[in-house]
N, C-alpha and C. Protein backbone atom coordinates (compact mmCIF):
# COMPACT_ATOMS: atom_id res chain seq x y z
N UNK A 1 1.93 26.57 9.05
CA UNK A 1 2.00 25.24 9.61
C UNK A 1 1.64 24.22 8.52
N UNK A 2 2.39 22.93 8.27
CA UNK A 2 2.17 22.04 7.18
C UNK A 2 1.04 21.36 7.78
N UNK A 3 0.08 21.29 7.02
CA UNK A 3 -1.10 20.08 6.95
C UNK A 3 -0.38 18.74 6.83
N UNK A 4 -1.00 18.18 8.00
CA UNK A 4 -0.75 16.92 8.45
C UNK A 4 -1.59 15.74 7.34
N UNK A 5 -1.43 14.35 7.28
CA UNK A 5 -1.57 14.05 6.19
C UNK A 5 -2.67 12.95 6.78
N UNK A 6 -3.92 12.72 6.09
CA UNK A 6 -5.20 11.91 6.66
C UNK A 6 -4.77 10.36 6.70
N UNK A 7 -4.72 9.48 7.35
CA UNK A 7 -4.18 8.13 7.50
C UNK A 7 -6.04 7.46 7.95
N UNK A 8 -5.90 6.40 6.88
CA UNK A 8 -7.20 5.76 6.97
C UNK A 8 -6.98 4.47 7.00
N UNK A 9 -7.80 3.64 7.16
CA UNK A 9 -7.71 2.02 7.58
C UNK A 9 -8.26 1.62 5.91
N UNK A 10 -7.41 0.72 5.45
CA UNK A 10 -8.23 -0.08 4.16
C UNK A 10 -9.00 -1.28 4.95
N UNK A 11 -10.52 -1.35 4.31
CA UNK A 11 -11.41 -2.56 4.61
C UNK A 11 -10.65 -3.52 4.00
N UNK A 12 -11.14 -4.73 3.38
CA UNK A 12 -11.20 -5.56 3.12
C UNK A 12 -10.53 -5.29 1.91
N UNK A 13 -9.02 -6.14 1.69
CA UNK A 13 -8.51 -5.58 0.13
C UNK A 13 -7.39 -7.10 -0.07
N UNK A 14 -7.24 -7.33 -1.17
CA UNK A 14 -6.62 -8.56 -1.77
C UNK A 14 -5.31 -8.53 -2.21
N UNK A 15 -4.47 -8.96 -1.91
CA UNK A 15 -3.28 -8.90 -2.27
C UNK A 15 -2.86 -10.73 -2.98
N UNK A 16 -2.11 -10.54 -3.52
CA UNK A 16 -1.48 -11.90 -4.68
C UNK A 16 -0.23 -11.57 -5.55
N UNK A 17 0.68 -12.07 -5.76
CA UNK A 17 1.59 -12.36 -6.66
C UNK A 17 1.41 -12.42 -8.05
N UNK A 18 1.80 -11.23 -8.97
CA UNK A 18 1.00 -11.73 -9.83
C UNK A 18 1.84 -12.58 -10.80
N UNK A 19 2.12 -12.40 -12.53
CA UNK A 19 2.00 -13.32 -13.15
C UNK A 19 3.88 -12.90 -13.42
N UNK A 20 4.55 -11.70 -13.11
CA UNK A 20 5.74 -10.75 -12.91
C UNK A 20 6.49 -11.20 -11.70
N UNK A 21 6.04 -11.75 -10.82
CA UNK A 21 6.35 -12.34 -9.31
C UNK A 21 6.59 -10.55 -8.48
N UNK A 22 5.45 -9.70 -8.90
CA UNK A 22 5.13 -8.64 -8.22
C UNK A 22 4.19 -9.12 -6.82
N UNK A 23 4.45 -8.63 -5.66
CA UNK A 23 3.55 -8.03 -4.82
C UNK A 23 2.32 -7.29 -5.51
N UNK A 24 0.96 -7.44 -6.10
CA UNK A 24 -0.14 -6.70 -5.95
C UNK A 24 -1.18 -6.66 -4.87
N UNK A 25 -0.90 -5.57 -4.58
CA UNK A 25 -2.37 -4.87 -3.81
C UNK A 25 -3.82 -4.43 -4.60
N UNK A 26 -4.76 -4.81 -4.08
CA UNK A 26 -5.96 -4.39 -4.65
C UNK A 26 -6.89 -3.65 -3.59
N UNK A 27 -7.20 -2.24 -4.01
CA UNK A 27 -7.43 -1.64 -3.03
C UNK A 27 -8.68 -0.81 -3.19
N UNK A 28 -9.46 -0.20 -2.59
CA UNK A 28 -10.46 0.15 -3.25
C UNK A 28 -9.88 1.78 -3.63
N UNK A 29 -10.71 2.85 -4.81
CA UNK A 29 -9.76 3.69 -5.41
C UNK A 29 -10.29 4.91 -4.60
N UNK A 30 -9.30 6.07 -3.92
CA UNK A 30 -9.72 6.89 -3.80
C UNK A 30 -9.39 7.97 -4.70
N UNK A 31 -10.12 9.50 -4.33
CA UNK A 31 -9.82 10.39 -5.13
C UNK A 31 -8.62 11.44 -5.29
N UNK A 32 -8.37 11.76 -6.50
CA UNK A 32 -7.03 11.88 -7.01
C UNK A 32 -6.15 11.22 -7.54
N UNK A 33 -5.21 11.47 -7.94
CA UNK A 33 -4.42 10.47 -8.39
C UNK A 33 -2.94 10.56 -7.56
N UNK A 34 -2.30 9.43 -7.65
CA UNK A 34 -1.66 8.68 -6.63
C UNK A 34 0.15 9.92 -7.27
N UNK A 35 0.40 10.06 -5.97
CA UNK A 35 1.94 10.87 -6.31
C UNK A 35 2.89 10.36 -5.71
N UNK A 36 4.26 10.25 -5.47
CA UNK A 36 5.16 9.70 -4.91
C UNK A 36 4.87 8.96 -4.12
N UNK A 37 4.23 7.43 -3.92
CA UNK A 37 3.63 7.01 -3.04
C UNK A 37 4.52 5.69 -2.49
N UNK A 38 4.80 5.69 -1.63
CA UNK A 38 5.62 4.68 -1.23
C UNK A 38 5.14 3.65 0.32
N UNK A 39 5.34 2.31 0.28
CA UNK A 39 4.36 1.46 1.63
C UNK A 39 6.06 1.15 2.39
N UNK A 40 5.17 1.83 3.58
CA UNK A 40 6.25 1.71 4.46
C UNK A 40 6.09 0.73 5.19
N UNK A 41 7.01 -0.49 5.48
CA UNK A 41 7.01 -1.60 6.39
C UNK A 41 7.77 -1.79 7.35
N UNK A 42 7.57 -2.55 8.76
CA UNK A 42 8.51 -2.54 10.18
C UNK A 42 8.12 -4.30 10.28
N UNK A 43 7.94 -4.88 9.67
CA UNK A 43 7.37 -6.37 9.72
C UNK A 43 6.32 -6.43 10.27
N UNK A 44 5.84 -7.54 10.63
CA UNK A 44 4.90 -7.36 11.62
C UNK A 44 3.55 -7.76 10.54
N UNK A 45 2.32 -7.48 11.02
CA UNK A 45 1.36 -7.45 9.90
C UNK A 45 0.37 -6.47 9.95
N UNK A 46 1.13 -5.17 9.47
CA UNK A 46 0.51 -3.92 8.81
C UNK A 46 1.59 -3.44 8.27
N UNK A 47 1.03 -2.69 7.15
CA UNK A 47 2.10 -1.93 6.28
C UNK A 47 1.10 -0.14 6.08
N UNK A 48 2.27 1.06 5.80
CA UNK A 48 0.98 2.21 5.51
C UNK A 48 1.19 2.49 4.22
N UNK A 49 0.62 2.30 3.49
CA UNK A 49 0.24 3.06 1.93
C UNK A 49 0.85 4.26 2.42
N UNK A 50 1.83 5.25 1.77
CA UNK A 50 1.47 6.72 1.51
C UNK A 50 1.64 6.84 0.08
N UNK A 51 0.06 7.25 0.09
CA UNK A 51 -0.02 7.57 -1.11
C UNK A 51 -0.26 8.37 -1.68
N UNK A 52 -0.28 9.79 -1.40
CA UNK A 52 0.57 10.84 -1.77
C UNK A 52 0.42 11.91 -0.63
N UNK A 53 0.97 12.81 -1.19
CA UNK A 53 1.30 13.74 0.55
C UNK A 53 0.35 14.33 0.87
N UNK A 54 -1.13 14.17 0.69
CA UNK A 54 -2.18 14.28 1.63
C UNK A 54 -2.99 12.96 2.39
N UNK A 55 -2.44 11.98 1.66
CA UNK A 55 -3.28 10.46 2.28
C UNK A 55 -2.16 9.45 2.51
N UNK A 56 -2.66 9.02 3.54
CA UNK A 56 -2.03 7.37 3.71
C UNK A 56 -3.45 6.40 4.22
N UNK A 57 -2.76 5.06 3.85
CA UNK A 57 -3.82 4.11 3.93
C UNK A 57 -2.93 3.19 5.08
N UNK A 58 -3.44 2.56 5.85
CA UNK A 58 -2.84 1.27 6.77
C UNK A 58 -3.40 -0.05 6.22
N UNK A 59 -2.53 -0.74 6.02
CA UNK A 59 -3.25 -2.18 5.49
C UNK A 59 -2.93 -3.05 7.27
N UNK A 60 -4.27 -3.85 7.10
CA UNK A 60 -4.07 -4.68 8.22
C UNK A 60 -4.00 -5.82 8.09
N UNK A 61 -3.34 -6.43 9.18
CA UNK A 61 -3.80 -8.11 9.10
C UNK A 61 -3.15 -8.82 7.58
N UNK A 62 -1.74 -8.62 7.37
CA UNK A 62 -0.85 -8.90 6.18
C UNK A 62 -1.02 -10.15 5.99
N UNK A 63 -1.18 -11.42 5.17
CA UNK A 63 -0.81 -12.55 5.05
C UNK A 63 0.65 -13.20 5.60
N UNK A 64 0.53 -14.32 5.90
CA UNK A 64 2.17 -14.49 6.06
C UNK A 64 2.76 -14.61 4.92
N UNK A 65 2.45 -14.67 3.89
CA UNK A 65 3.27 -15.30 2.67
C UNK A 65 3.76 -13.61 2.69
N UNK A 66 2.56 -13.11 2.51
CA UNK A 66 2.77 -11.12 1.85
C UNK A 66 3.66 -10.81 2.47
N UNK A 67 4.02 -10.83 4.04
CA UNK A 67 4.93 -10.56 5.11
C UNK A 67 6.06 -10.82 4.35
N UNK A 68 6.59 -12.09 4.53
CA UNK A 68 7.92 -12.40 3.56
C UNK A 68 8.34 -11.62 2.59
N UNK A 69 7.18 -11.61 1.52
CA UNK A 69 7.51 -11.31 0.36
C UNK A 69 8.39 -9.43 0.73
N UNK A 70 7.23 -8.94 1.29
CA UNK A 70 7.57 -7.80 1.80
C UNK A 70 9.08 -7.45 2.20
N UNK A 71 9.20 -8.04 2.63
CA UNK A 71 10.77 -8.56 3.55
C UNK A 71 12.00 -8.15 2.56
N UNK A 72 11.91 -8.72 0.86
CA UNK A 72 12.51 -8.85 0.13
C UNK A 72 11.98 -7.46 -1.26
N UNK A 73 10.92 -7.26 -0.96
CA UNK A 73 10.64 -6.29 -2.64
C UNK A 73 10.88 -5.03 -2.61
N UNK A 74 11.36 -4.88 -2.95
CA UNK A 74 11.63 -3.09 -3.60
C UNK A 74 11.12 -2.66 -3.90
N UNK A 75 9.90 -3.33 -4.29
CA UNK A 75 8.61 -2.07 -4.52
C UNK A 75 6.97 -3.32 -4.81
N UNK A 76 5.88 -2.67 -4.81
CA UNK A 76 4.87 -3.44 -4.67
C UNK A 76 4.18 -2.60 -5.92
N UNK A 77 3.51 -3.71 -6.30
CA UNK A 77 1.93 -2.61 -7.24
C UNK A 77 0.72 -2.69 -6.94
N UNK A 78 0.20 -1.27 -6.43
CA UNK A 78 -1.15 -0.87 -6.23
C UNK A 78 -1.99 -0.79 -7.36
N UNK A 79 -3.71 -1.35 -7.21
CA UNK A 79 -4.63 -1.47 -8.33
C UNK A 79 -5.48 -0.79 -7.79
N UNK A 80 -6.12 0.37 -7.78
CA UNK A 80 -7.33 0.59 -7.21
C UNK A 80 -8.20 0.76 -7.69
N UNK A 81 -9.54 0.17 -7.40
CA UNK A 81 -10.61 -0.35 -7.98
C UNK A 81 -11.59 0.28 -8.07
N UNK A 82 -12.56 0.96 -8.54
CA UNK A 82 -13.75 1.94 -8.97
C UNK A 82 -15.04 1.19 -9.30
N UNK A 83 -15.85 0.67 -8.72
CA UNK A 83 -17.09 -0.01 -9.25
C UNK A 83 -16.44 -1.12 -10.28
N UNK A 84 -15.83 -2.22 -9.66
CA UNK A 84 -15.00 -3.13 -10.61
C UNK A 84 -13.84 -3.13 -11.59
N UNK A 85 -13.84 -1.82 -11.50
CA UNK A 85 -13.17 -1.15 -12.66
C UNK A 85 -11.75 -0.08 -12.00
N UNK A 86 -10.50 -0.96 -13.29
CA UNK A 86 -9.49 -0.22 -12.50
C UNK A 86 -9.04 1.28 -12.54
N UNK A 87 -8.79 2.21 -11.54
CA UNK A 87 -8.83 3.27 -11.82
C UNK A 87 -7.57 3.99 -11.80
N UNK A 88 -6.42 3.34 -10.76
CA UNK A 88 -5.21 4.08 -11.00
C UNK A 88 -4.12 2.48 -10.95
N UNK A 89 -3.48 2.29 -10.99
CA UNK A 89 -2.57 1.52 -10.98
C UNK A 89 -0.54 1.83 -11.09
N UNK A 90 -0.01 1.86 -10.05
CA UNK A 90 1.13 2.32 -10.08
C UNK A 90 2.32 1.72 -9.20
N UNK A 91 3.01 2.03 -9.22
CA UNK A 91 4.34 1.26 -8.43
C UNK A 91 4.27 1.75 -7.29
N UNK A 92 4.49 1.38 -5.31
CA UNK A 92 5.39 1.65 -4.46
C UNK A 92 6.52 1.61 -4.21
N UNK A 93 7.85 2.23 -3.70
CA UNK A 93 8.48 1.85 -3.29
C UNK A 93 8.04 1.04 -1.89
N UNK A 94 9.20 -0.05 -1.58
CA UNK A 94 8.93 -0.47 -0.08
C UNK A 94 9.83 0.09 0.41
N UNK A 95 9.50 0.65 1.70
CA UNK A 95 10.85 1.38 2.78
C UNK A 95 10.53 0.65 4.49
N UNK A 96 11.28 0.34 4.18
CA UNK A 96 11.73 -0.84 5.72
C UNK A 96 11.69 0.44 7.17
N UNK A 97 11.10 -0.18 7.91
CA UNK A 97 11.48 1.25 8.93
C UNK A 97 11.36 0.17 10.24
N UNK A 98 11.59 0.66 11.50
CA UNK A 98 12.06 0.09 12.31
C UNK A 98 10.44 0.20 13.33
N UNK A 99 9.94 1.43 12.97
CA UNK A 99 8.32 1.34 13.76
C UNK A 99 7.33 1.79 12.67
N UNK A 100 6.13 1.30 12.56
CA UNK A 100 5.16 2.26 11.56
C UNK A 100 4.87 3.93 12.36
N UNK A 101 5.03 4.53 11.69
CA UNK A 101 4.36 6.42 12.24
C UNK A 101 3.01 6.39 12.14
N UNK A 102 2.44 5.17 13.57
CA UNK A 102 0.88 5.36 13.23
C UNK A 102 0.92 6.13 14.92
């Protein structure tokens, strides 16, 4: 039987445009490092991190600007953060879906 994959709530995390006119996420870092990880979106304001095939993250409570942006990017960049300090940093794809699989 395949192990099902742990889906967790991100606290408090920052997202901004950066200086590339990227979508960044700032997230706090968990352990391992990040594998085919792609944020799946249905509009609305939550999106889920999967970020790799044992974890997903749910972001809540999206900005409206982020919403939009979302709408349009092909992919976002994740920063995740370690005691101030960045620890993985990598590309999502965005994949549009019609409901989140929460």
């Amino acid at each position: 039987m395949a192990m099902r994959p742990s889906i967790e709530k991100e606290g408090p995390y920052d997202v901004l445009i950066n200086v590339d006119n990227e979508l960044l996420f700032c997230l706090r870092a968990r352990t391992g490092a990040p594998a085919g990880s792609r944020l799946l979106y249905a509009g609305g304001d939550k999106a889920v991190l999967i970020r790799d095939p044992k974890r997903s993250v749910v972001l809540e409570y999206l900005p409206e600007g982020t919403k939009k942006a979302l709408g349009d990017a092909g992919r976002v960049l994740i920063a995740e953060i370690e005691d101030r300090n960045l620890r993985y940093e990598y590309f999502a794809r965005v994949t549009r879906m019609k409901e989140l699989p929460l």
